[in-house]
PDB file of N, CA and C in Angstrom:
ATOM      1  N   UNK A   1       2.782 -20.362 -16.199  1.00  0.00           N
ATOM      2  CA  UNK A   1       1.395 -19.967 -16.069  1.00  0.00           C
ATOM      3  C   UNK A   1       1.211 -18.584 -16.679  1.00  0.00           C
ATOM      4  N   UNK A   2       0.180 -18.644 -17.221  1.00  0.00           N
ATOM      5  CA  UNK A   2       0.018 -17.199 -17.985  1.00  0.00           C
ATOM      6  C   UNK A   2      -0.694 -15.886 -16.996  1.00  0.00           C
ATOM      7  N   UNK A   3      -0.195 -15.115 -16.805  1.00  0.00           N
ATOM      8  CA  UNK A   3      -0.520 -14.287 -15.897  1.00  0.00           C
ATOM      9  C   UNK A   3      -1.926 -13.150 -17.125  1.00  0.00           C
ATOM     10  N   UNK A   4      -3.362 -13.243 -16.343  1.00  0.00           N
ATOM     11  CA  UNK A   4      -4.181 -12.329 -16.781  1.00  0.00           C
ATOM     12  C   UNK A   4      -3.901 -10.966 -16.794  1.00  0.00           C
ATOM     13  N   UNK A   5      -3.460 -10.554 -15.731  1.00  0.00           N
ATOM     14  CA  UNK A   5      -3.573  -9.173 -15.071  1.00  0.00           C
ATOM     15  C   UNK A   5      -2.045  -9.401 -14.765  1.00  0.00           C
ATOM     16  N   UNK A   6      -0.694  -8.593 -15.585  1.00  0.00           N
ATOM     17  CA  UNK A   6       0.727  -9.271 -15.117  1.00  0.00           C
ATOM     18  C   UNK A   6       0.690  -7.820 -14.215  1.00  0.00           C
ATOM     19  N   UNK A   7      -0.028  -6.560 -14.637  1.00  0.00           N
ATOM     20  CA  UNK A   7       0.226  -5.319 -13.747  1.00  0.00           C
ATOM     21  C   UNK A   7      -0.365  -5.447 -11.999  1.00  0.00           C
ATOM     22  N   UNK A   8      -1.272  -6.399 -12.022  1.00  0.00           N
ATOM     23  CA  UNK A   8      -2.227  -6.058 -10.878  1.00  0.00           C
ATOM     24  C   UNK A   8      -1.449  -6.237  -9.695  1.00  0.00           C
ATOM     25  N   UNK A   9      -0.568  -7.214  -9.538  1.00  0.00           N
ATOM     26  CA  UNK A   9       0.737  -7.028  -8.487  1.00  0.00           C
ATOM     27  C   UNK A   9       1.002  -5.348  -8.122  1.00  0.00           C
ATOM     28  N   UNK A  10       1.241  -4.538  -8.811  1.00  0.00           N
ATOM     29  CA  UNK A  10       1.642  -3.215  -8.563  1.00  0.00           C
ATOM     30  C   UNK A  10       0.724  -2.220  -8.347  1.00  0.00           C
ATOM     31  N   UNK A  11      -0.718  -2.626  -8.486  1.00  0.00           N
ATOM     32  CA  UNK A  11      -1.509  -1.805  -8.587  1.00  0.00           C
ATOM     33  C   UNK A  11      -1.842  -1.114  -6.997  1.00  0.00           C
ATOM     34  N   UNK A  12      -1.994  -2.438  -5.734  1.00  0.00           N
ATOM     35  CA  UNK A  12      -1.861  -2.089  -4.670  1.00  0.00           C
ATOM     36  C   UNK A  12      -0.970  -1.517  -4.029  1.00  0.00           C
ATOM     37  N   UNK A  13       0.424  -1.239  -4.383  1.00  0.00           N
ATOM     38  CA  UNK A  13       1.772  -0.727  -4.351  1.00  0.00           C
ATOM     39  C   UNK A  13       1.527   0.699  -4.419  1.00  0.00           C
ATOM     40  N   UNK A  14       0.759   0.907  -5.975  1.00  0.00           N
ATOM     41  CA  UNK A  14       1.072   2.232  -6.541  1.00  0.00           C
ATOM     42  C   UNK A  14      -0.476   3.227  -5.731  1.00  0.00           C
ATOM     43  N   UNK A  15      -1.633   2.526  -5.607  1.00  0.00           N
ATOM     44  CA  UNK A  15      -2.579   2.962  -5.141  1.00  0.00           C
ATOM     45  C   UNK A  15      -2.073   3.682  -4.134  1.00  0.00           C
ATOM     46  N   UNK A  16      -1.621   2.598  -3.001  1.00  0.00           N
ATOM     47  CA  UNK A  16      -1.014   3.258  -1.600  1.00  0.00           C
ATOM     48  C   UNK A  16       0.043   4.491  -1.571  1.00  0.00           C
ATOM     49  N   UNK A  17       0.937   4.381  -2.544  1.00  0.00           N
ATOM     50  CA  UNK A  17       1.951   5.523  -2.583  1.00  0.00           C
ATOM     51  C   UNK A  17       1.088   6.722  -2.990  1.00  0.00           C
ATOM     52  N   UNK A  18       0.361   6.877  -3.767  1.00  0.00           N
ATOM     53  CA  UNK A  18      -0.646   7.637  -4.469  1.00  0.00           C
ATOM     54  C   UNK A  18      -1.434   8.597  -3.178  1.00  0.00           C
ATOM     55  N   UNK A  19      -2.133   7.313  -2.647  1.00  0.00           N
ATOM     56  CA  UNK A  19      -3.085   7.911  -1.533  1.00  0.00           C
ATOM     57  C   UNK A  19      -2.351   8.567  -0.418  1.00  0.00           C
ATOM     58  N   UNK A  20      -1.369   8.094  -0.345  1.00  0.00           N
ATOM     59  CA  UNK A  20      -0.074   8.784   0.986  1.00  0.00           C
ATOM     60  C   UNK A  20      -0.145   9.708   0.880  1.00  0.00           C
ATOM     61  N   UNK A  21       0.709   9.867  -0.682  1.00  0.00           N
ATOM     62  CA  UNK A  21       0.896  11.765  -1.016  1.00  0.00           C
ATOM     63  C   UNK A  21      -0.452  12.466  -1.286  1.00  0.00           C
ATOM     64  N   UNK A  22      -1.636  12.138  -1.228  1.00  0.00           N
ATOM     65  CA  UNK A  22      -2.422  12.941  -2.087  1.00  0.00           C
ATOM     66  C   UNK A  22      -2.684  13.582   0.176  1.00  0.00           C
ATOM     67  N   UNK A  23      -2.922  12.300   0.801  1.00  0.00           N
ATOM     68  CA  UNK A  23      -3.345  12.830   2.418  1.00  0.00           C
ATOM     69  C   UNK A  23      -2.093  13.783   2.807  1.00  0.00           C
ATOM     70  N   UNK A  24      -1.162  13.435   2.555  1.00  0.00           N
ATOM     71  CA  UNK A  24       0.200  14.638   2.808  1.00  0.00           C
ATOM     72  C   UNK A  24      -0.129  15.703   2.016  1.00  0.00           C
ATOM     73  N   UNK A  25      -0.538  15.901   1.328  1.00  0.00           N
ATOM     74  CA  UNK A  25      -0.936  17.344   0.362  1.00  0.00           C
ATOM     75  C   UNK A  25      -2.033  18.028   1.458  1.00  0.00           C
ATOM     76  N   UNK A  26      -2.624  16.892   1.980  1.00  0.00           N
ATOM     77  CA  UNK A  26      -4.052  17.623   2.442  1.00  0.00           C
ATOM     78  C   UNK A  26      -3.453  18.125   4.496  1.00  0.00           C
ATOM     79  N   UNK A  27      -2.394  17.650   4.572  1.00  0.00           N
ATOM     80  CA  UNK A  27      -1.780  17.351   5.666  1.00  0.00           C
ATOM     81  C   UNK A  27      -2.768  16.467   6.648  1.00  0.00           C
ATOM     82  N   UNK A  28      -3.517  15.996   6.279  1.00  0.00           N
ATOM     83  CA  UNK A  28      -4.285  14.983   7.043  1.00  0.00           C
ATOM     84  C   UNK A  28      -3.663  13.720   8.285  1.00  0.00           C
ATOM     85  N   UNK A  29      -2.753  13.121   7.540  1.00  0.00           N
ATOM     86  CA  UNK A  29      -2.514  11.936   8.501  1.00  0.00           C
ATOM     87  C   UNK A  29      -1.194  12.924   9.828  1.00  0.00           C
ATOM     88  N   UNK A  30      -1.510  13.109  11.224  1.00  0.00           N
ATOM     89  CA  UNK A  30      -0.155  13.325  11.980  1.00  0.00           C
ATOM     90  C   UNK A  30       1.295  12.679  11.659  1.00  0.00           C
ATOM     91  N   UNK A  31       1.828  13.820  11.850  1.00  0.00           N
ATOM     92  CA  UNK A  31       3.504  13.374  11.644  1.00  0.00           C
ATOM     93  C   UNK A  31       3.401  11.688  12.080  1.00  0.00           C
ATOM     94  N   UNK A  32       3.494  11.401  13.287  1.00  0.00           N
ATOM     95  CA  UNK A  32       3.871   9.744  13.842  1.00  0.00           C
ATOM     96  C   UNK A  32       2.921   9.105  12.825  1.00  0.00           C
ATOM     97  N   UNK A  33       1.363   9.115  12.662  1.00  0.00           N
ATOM     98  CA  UNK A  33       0.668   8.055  11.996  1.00  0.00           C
ATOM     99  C   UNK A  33       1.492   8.112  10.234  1.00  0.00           C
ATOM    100  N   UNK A  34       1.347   9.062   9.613  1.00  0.00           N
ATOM    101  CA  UNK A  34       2.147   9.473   8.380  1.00  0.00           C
ATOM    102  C   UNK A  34       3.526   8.534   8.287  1.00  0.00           C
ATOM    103  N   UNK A  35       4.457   8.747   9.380  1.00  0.00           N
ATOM    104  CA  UNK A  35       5.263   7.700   9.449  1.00  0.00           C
ATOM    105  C   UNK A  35       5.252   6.432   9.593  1.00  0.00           C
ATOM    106  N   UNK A  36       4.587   5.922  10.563  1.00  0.00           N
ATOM    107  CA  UNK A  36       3.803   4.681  10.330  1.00  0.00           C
ATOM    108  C   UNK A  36       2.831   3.625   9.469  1.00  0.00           C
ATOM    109  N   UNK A  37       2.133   4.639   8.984  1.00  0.00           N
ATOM    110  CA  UNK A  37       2.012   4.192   7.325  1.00  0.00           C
ATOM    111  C   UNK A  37       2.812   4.206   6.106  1.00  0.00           C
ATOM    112  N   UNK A  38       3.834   5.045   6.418  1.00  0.00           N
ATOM    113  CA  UNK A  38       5.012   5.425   5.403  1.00  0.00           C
ATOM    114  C   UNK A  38       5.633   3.556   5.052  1.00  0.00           C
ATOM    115  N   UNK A  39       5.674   3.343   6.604  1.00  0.00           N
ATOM    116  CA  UNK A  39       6.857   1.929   7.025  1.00  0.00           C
ATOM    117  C   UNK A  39       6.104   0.818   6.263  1.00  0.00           C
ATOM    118  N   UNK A  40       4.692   0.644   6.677  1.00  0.00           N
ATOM    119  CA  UNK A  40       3.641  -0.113   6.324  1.00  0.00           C
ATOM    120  C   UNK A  40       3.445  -0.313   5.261  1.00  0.00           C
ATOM    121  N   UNK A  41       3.498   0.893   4.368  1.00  0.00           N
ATOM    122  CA  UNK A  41       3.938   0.493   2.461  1.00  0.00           C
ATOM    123  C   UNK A  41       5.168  -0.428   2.599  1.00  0.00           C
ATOM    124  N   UNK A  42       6.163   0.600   3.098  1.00  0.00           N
ATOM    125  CA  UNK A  42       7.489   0.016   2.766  1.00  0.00           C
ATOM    126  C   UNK A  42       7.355  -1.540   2.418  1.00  0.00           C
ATOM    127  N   UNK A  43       7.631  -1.868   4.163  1.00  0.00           N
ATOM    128  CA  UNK A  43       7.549  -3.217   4.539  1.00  0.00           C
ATOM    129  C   UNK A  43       6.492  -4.010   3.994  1.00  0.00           C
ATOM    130  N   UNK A  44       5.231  -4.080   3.653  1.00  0.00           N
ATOM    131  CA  UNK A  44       4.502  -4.511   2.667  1.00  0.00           C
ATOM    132  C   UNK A  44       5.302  -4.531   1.066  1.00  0.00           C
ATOM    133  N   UNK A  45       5.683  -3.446   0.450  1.00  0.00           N
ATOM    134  CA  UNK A  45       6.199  -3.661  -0.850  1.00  0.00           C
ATOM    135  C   UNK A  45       7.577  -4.414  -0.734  1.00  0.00           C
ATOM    136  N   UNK A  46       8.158  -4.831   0.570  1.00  0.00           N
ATOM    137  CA  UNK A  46       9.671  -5.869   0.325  1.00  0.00           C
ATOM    138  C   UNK A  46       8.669  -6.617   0.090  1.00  0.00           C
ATOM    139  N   UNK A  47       7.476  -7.090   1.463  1.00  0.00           N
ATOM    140  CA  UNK A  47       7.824  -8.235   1.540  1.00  0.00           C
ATOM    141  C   UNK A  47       7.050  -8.778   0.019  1.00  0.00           C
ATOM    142  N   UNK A  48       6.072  -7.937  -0.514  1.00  0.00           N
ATOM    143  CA  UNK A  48       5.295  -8.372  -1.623  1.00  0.00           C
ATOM    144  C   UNK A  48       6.498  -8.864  -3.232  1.00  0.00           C
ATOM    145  N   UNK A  49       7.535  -8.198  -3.114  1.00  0.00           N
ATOM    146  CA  UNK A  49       8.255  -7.875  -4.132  1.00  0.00           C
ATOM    147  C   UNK A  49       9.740  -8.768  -3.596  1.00  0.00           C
ATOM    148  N   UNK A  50      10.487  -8.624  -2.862  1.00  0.00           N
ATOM    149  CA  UNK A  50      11.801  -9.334  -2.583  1.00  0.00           C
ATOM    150  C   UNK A  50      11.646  -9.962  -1.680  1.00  0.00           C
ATOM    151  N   UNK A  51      10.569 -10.913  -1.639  1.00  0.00           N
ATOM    152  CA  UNK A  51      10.395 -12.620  -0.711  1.00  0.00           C
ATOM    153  C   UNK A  51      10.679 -13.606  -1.432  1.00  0.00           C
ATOM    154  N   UNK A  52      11.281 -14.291  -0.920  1.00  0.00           N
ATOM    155  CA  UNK A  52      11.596 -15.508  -1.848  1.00  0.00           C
ATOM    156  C   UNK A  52      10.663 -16.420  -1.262  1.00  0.00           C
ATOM    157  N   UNK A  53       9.512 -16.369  -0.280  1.00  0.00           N
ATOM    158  CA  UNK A  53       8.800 -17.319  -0.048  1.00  0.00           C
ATOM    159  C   UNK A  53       7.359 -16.581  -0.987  1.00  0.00           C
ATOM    160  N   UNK A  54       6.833 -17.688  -1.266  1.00  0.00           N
ATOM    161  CA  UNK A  54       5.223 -17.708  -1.971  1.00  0.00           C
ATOM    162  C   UNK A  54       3.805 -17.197  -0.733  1.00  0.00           C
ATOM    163  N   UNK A  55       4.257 -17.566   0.535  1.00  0.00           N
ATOM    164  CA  UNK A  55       3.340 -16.686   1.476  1.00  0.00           C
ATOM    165  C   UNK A  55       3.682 -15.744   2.149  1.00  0.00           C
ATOM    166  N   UNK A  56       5.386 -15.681   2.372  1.00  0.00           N
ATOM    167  CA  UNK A  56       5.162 -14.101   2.464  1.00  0.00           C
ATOM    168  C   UNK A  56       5.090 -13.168   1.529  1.00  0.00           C
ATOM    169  N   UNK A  57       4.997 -13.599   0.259  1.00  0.00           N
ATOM    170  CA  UNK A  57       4.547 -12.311  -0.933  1.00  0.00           C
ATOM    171  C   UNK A  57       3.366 -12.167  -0.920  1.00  0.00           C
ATOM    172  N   UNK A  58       2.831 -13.639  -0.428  1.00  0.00           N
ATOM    173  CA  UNK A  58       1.083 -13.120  -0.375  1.00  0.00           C
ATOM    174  C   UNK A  58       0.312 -12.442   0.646  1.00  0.00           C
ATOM    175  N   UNK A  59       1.256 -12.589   1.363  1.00  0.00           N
ATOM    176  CA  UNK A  59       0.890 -11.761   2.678  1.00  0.00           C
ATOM    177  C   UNK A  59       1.208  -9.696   3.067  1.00  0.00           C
ATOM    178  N   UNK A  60       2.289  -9.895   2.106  1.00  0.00           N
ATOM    179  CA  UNK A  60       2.588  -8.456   1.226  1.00  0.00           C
ATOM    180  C   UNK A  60       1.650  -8.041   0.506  1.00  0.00           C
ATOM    181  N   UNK A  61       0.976  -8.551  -0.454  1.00  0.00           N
ATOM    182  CA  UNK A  61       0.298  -8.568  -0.986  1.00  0.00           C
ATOM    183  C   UNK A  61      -0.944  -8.220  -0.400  1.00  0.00           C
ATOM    184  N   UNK A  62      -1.380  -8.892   0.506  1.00  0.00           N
ATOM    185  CA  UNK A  62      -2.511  -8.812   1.248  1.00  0.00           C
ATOM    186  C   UNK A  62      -2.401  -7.626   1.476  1.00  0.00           C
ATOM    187  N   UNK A  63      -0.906  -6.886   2.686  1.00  0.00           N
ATOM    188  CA  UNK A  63      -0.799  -6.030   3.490  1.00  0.00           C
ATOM    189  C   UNK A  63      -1.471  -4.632   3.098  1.00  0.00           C
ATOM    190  N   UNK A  64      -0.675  -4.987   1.629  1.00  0.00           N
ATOM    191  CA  UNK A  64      -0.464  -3.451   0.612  1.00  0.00           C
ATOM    192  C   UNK A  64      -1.965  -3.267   0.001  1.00  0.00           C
ATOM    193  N   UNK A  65      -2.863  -4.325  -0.319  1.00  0.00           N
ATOM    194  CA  UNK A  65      -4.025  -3.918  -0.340  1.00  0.00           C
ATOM    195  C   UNK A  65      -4.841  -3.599   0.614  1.00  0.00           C
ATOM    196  N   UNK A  66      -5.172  -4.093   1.806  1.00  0.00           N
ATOM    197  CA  UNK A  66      -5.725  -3.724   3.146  1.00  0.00           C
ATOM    198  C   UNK A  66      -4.656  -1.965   3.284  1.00  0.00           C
ATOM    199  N   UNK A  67      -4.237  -1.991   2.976  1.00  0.00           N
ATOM    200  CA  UNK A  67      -3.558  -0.113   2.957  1.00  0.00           C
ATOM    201  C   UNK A  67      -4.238   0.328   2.115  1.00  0.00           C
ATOM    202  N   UNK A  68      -3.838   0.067   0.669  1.00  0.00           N
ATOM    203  CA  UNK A  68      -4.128   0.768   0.189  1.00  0.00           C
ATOM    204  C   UNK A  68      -5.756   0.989  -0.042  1.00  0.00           C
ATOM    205  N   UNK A  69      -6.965   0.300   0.743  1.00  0.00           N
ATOM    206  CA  UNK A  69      -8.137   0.353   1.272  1.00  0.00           C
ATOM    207  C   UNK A  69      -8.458   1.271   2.342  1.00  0.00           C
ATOM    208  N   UNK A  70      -7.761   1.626   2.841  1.00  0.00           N
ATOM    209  CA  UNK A  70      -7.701   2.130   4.311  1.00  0.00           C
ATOM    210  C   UNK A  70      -7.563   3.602   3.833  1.00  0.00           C
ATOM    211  N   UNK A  71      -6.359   3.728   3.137  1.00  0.00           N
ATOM    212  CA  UNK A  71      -6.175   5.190   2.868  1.00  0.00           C
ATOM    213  C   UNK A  71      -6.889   5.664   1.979  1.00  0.00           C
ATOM    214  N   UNK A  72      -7.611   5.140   0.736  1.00  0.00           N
ATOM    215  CA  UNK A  72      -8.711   5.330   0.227  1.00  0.00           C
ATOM    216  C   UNK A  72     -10.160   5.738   0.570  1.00  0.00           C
ATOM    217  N   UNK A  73     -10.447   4.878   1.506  1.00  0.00           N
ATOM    218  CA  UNK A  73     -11.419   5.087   2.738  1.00  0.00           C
ATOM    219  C   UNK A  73     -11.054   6.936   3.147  1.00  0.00           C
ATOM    220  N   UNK A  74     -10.252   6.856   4.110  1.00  0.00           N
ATOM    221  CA  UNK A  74      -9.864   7.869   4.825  1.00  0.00           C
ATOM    222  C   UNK A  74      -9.837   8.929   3.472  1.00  0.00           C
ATOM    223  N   UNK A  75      -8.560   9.365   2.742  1.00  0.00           N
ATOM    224  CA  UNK A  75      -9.372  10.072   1.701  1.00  0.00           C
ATOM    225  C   UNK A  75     -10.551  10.482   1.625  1.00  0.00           C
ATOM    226  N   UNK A  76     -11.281   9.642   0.858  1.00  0.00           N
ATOM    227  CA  UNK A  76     -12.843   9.478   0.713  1.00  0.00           C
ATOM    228  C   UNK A  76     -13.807  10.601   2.217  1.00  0.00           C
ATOM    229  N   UNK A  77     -13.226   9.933   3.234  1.00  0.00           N
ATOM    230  CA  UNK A  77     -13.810  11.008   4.768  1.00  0.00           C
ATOM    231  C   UNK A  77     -13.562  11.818   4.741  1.00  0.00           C
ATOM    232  N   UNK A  78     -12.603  12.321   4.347  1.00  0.00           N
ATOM    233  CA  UNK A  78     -11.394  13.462   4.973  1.00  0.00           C
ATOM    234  C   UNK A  78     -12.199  14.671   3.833  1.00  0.00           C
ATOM    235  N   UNK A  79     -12.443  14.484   2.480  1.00  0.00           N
ATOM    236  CA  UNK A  79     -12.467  14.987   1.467  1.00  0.00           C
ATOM    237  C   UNK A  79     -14.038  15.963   1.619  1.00  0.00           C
TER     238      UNK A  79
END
């Protein structure tokens, strides 16, 4: 199958890492929540990237965009 968009997989990945550090610059998110979203990429980018099942990548997938929405959002308030 020919993939349209072969980057857009990473885009929710890279958004979220992006928005992490830009709220850590601003020191915005508390130590515990900061960590907890830290995990929440993580574990979103296995499962999006090294699942060998087709719904849990999509569900990675899902995860890492609903983040990387969230921290965008927040950004966006915070700013």
């Amino acid at each position: 199958m020919l993939q349209l968009f072969p980057f857009a997989g990473w885009l929710a990945a890279a958004t979220s890492i992006v928005m992490l550090i830009m709220l850590h610059a601003l020191g915005e998110p508390p130590p515990r929540q900061r960590t907890a979203l830290l995990a929440g990429v993580l574990l979103a980018g296995y499962c999006q990237f090294f699942a060998d099942s087709t719904a849990v990548a999509a569900g990675g997938l899902a995860l890492q965009t609903a983040l990387a929405i969230y921290l965008t959002v927040r950004w966006r308030l915070t700013a």
